[in-house]
N, C-alpha and C. Protein backbone atom coordinates (compact mmCIF):
# COMPACT_ATOMS: atom_id res chain seq x y z
N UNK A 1 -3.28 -15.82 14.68
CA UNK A 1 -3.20 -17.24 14.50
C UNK A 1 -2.89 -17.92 15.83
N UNK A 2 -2.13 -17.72 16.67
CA UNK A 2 -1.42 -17.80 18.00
C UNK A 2 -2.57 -18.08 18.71
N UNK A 3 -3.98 -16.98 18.71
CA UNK A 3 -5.10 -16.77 19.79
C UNK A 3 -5.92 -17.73 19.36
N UNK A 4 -5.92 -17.79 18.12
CA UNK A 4 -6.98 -19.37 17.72
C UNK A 4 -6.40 -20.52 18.00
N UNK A 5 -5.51 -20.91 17.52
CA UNK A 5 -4.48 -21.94 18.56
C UNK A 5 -4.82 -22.04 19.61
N UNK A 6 -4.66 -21.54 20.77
CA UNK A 6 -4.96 -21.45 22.02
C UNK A 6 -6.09 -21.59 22.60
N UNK A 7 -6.91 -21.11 21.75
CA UNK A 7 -8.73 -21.06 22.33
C UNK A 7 -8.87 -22.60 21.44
N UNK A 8 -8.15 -22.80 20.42
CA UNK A 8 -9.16 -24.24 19.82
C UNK A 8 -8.62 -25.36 20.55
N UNK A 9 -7.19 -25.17 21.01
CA UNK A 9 -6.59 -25.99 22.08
C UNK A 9 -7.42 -26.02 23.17
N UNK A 10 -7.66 -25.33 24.34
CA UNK A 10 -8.38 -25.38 24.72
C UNK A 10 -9.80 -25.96 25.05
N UNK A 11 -10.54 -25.51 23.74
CA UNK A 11 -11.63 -25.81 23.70
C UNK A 11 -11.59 -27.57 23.80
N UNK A 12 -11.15 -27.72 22.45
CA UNK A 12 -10.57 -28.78 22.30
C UNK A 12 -9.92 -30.43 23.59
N UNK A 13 -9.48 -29.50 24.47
CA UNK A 13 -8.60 -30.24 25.44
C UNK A 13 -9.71 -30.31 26.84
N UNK A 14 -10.45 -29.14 26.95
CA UNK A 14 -11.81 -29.39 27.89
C UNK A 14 -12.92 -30.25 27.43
N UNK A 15 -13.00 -29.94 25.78
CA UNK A 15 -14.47 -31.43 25.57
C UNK A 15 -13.52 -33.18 25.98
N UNK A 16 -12.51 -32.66 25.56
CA UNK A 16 -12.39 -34.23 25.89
C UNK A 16 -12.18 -34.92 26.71
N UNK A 17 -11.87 -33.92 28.16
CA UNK A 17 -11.77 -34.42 29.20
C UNK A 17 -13.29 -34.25 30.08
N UNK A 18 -13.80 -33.69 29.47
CA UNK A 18 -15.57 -33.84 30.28
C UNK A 18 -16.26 -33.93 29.45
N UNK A 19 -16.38 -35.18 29.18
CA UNK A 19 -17.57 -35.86 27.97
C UNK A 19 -18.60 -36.31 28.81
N UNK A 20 -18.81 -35.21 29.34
CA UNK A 20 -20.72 -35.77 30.59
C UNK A 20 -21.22 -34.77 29.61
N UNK A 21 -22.68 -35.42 29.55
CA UNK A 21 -23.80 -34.88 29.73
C UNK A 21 -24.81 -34.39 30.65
N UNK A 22 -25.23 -33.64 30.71
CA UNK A 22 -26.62 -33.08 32.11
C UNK A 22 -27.72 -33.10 31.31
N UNK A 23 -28.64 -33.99 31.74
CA UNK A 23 -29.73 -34.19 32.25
C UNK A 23 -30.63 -33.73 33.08
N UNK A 24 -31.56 -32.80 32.64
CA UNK A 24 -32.58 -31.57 33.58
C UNK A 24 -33.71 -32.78 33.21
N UNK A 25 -33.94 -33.23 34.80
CA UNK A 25 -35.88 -33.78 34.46
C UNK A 25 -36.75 -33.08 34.61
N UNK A 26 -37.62 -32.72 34.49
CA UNK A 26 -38.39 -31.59 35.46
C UNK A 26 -39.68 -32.47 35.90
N UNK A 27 -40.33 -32.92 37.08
CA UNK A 27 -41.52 -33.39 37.46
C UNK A 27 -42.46 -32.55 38.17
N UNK A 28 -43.26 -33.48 39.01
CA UNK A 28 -44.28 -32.28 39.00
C UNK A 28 -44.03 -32.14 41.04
N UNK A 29 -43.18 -30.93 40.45
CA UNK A 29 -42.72 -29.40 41.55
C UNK A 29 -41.35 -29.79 41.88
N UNK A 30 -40.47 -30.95 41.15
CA UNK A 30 -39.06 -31.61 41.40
C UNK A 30 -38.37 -30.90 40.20
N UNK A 31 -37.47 -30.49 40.40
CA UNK A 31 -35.93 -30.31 39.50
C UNK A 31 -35.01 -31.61 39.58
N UNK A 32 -34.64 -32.69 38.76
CA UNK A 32 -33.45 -33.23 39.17
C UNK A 32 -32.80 -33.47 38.03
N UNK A 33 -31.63 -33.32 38.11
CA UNK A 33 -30.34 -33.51 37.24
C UNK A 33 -29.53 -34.87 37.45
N UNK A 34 -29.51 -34.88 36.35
CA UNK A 34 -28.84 -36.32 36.32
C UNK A 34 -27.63 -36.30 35.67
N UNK A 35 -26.32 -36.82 35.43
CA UNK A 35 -25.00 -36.89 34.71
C UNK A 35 -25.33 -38.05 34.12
N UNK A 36 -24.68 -37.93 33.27
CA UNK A 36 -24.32 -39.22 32.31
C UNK A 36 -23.16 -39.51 31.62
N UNK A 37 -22.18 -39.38 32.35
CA UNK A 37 -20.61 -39.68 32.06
C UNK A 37 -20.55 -40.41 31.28
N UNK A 38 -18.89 -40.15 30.45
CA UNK A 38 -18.24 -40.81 29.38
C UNK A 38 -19.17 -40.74 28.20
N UNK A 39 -20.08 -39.89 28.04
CA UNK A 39 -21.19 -39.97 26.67
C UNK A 39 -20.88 -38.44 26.15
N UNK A 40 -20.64 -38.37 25.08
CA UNK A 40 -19.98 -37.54 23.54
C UNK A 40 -21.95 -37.20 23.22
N UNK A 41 -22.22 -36.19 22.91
CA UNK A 41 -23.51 -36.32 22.35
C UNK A 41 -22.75 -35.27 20.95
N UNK A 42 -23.75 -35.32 19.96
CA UNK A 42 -23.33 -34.41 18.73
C UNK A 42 -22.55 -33.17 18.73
N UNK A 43 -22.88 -32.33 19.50
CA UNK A 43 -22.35 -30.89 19.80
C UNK A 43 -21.60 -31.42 20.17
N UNK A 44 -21.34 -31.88 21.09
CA UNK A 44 -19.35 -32.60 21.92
C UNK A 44 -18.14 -33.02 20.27
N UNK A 45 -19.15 -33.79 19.58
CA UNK A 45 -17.86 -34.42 18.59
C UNK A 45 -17.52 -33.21 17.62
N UNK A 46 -18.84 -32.42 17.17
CA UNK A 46 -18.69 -31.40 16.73
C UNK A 46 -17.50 -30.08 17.16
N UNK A 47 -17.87 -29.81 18.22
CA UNK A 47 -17.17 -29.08 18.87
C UNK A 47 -15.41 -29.69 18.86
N UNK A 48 -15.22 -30.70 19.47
CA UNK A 48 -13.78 -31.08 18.77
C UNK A 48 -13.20 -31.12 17.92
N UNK A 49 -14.18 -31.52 16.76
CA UNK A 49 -13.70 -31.63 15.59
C UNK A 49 -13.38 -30.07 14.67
N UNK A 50 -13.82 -29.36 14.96
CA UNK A 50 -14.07 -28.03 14.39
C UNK A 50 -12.86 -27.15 15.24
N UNK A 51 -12.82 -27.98 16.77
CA UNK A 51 -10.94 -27.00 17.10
C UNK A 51 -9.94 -27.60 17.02
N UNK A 52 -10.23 -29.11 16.77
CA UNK A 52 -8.71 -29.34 15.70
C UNK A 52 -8.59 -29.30 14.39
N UNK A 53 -9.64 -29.11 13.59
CA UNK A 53 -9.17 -28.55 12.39
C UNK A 53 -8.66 -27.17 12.70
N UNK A 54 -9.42 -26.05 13.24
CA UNK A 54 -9.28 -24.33 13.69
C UNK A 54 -7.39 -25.12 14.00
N UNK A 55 -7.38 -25.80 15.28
CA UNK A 55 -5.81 -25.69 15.69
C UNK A 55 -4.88 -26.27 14.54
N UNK A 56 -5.30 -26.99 14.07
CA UNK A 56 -4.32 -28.02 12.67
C UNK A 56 -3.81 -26.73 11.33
N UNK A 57 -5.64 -25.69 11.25
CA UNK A 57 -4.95 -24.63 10.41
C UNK A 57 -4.12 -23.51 10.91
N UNK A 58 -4.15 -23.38 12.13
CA UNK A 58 -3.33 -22.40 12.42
C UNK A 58 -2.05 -22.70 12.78
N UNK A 59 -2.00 -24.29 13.08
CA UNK A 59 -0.13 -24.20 13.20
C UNK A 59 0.21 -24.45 12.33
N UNK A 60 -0.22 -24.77 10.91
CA UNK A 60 0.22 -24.51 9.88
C UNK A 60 0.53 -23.22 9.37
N UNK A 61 -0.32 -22.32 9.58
CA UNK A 61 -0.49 -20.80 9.18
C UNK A 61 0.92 -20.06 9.83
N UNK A 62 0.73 -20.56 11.48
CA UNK A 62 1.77 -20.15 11.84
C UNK A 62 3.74 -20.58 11.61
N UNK A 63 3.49 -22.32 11.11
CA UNK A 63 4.78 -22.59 10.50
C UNK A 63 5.22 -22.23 9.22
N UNK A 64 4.25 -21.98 8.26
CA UNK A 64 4.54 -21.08 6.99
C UNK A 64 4.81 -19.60 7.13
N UNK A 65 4.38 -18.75 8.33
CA UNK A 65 4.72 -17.78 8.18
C UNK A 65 3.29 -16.98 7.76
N UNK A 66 2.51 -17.38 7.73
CA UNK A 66 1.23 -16.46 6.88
C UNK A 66 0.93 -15.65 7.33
N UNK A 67 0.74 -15.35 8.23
CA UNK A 67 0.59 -14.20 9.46
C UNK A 67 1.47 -13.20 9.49
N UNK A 68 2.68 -13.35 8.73
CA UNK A 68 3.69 -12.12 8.62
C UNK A 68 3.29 -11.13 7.09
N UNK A 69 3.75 -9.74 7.42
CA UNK A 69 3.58 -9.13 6.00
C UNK A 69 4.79 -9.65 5.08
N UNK A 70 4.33 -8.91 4.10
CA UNK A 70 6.16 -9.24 2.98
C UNK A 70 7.43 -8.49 3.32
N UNK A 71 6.46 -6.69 3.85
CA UNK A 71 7.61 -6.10 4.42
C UNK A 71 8.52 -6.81 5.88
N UNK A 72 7.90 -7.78 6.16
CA UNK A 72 8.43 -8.24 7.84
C UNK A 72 9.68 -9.50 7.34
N UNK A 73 8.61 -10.26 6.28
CA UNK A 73 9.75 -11.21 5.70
C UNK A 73 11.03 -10.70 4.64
N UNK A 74 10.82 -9.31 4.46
CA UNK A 74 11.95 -8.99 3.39
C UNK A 74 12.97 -7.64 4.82
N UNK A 75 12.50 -7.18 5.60
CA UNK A 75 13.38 -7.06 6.46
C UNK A 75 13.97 -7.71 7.25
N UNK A 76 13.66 -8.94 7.83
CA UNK A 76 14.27 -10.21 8.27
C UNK A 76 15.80 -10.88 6.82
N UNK A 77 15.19 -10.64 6.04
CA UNK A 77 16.53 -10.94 4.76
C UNK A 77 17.86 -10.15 4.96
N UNK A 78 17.57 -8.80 5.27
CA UNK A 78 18.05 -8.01 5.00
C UNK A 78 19.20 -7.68 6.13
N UNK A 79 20.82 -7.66 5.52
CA UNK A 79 21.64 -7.33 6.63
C UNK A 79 21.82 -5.90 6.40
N UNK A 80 21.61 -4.99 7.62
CA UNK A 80 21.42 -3.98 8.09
C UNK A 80 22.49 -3.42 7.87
N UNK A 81 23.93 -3.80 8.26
CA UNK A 81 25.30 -2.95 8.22
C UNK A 81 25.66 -2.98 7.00
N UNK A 82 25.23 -3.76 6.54
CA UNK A 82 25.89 -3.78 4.77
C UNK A 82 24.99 -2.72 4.13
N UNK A 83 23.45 -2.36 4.48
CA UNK A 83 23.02 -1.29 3.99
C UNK A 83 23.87 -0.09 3.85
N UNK A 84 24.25 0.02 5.44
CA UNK A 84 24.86 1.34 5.84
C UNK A 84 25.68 1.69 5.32
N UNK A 85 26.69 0.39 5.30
CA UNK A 85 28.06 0.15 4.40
C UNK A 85 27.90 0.93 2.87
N UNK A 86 26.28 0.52 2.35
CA UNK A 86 26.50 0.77 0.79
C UNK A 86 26.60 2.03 0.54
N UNK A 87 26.60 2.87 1.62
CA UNK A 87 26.19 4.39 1.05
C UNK A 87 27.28 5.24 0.86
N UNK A 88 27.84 6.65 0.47
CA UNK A 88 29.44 7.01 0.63
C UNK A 88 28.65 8.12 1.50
N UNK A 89 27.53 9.16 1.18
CA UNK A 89 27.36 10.25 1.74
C UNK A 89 27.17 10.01 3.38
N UNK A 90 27.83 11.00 4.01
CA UNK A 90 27.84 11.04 5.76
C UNK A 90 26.59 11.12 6.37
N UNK A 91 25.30 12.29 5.63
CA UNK A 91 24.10 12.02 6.17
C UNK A 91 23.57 10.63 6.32
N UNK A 92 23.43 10.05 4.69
CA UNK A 92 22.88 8.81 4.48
C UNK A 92 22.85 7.43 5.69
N UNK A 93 25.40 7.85 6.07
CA UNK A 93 25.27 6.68 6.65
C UNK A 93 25.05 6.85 8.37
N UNK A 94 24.51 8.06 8.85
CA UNK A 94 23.77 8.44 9.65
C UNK A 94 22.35 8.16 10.06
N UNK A 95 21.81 8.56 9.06
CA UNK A 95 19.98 7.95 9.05
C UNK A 95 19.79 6.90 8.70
N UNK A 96 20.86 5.85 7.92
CA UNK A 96 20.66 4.46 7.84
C UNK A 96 21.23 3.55 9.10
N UNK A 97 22.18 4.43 9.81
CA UNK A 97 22.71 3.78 10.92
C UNK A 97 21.36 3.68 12.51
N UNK A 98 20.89 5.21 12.26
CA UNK A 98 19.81 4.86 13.04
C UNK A 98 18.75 3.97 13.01
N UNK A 99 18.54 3.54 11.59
CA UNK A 99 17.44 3.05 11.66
C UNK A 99 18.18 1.89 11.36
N UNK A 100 19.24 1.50 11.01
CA UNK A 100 19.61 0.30 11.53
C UNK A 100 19.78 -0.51 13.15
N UNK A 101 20.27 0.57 13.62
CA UNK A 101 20.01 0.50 15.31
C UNK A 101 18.63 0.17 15.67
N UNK A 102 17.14 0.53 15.14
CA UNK A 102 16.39 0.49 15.53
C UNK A 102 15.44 -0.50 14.95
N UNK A 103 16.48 -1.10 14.80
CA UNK A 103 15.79 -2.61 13.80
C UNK A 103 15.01 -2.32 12.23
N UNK A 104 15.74 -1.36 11.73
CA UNK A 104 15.31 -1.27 10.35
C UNK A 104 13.57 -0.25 10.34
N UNK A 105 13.67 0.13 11.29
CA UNK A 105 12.46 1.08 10.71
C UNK A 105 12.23 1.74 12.16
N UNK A 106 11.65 3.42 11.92
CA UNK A 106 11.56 4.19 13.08
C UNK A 106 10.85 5.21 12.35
N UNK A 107 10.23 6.14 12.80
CA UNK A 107 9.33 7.35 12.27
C UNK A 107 10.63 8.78 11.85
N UNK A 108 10.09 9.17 11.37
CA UNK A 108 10.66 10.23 10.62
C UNK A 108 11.00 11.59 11.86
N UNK A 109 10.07 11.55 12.70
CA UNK A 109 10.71 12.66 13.64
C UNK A 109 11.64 12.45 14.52
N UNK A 110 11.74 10.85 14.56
CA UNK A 110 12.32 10.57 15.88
C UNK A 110 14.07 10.43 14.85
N UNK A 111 13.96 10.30 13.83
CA UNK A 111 15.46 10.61 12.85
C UNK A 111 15.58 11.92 12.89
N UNK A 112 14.66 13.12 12.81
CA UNK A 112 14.98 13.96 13.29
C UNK A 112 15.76 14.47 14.09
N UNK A 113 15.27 14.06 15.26
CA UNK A 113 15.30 13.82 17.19
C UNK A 113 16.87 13.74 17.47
N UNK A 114 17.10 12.35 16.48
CA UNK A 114 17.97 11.52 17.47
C UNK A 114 19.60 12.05 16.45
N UNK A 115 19.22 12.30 15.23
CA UNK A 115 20.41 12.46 13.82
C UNK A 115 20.99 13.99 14.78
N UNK A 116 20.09 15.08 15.03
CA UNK A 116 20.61 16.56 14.89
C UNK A 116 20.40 17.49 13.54
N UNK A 117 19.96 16.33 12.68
CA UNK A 117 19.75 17.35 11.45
C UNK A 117 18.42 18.40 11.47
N UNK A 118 18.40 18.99 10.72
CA UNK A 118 16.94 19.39 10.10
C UNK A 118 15.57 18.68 9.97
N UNK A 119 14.30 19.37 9.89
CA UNK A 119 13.75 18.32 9.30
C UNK A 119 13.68 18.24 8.13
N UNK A 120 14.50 19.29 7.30
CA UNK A 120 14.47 19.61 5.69
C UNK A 120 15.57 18.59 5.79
N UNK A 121 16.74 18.71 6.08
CA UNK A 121 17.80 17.82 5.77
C UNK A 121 17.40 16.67 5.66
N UNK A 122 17.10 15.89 6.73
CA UNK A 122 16.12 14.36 7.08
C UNK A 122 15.76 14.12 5.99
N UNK A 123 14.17 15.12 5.40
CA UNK A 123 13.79 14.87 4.21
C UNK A 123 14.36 14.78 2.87
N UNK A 124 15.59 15.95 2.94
CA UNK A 124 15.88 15.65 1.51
C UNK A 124 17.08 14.27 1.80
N UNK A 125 17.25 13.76 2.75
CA UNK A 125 18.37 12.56 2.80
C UNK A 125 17.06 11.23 2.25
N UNK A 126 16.12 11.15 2.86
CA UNK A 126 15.12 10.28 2.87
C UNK A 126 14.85 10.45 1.45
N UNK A 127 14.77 11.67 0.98
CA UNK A 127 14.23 11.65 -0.82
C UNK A 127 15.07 10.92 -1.32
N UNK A 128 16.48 10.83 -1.24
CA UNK A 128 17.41 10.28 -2.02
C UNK A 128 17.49 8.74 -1.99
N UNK A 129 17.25 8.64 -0.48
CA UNK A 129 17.44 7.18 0.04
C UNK A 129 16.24 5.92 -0.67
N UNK A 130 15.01 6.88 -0.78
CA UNK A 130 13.90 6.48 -1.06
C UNK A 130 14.21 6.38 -2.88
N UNK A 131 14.37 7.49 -3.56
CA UNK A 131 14.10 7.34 -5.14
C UNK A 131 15.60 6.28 -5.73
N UNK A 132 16.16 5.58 -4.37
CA UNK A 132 17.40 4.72 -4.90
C UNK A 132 16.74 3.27 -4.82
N UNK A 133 15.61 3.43 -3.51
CA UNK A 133 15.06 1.95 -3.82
C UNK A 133 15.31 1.65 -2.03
N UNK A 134 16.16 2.23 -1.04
CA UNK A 134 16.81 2.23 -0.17
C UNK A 134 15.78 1.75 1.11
N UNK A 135 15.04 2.81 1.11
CA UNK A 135 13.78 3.31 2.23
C UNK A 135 12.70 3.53 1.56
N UNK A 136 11.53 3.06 2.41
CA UNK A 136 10.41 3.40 1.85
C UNK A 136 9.62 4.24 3.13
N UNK A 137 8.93 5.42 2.95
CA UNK A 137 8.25 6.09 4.02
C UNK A 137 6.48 5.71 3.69
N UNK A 138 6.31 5.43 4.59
CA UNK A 138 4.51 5.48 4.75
C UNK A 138 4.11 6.58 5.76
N UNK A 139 3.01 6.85 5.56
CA UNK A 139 2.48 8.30 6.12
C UNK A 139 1.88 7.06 7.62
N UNK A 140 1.84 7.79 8.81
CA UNK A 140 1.63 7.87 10.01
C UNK A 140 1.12 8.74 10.85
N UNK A 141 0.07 9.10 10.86
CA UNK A 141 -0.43 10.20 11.45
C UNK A 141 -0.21 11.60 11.23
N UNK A 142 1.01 12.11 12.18
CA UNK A 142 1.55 13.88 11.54
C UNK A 142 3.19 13.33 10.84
N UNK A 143 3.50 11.94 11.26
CA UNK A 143 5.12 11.97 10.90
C UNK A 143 5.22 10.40 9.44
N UNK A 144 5.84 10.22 9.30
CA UNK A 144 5.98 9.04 8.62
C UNK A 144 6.92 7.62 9.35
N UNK A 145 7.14 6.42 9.02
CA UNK A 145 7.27 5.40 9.67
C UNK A 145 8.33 5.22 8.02
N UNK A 146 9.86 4.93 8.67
CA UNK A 146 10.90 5.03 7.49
C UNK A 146 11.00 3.48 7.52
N UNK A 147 11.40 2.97 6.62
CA UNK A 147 11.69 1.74 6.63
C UNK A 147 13.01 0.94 5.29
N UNK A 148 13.75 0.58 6.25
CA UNK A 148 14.64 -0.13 4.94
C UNK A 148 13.93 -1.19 4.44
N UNK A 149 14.23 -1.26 3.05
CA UNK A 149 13.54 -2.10 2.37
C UNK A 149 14.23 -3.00 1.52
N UNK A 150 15.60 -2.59 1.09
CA UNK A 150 16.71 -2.63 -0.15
C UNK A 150 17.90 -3.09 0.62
N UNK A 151 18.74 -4.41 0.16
CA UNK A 151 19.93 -4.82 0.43
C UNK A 151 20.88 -4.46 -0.48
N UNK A 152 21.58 -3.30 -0.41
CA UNK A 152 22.23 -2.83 -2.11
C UNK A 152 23.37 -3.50 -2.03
């Protein structure tokens, strides 16, 4: 939304400051060009009109938010330490602390990596975390991408 903004701005902000036309004559064995300043021909009004609507919908798009997923607007809700807080088990408030550190979501090896656990441990902490409503994992290539999802 940002890049259409910008290009319809643009676009937008160059027709209206060079509203010439060119004029190709062609005679016989002459080329001459002629300007014709301050004249809008169809394509000119067109062309404006079509990147301020493009710019009018996108800073709208962009002040509503449309451009964000649900997961982006429901981790923005979400206070992170109180997650951590909700848990009693020591793994839990380990792998929720990391990925609280890491702004609420990080791949599954790098909890590995960074916890010291297992990768069985990891997983069975993530099973639990996940079938509570806690974390949700999406597959990522060879690892998964963990994500808090749940303000308990």
């Amino acid at each position: 939304m940002f890049a259409g903004l910008l290009i319809s701005s643009f676009v937008f902000t160059v027709k209206l400051l060079q509203p010439v036309s060119v004029q190709v004559i062609i005679g016989e064995g002459t080329v001459e060009l002629t300007q014709q300043p301050n004249f809008y021909v169809l394509v000119d009004v067109l062309m404006i009109a079509a990147s301020a609507f493009i710019g009018g919908v996108c800073v709208v798009c962009l002040a509503l938010g449309v451009g964000e997923s649900e997961d982006d607007r429901k981790l923005e809700e979400i206070d992170l330490t109180s997650v951590v807080d909700s848990v009693d088990d020591d793994s839990e408030k380990v792998v929720l602390g990391l990925l609280a550190e890491s702004g609420g979501s990080m791949f599954q090896s790098d909890i590995v990596n960074m916890s010291g656990f297992s990768k069985g441990k990891v997983s069975l902490v993530l099973d639990r975390l996940e079938a509570r409503g806690i974390v949700q994992r999406n597959r990522s290539g060879m690892t998964n991408l963990v994500t808090i999802i749940k303000n308990n």
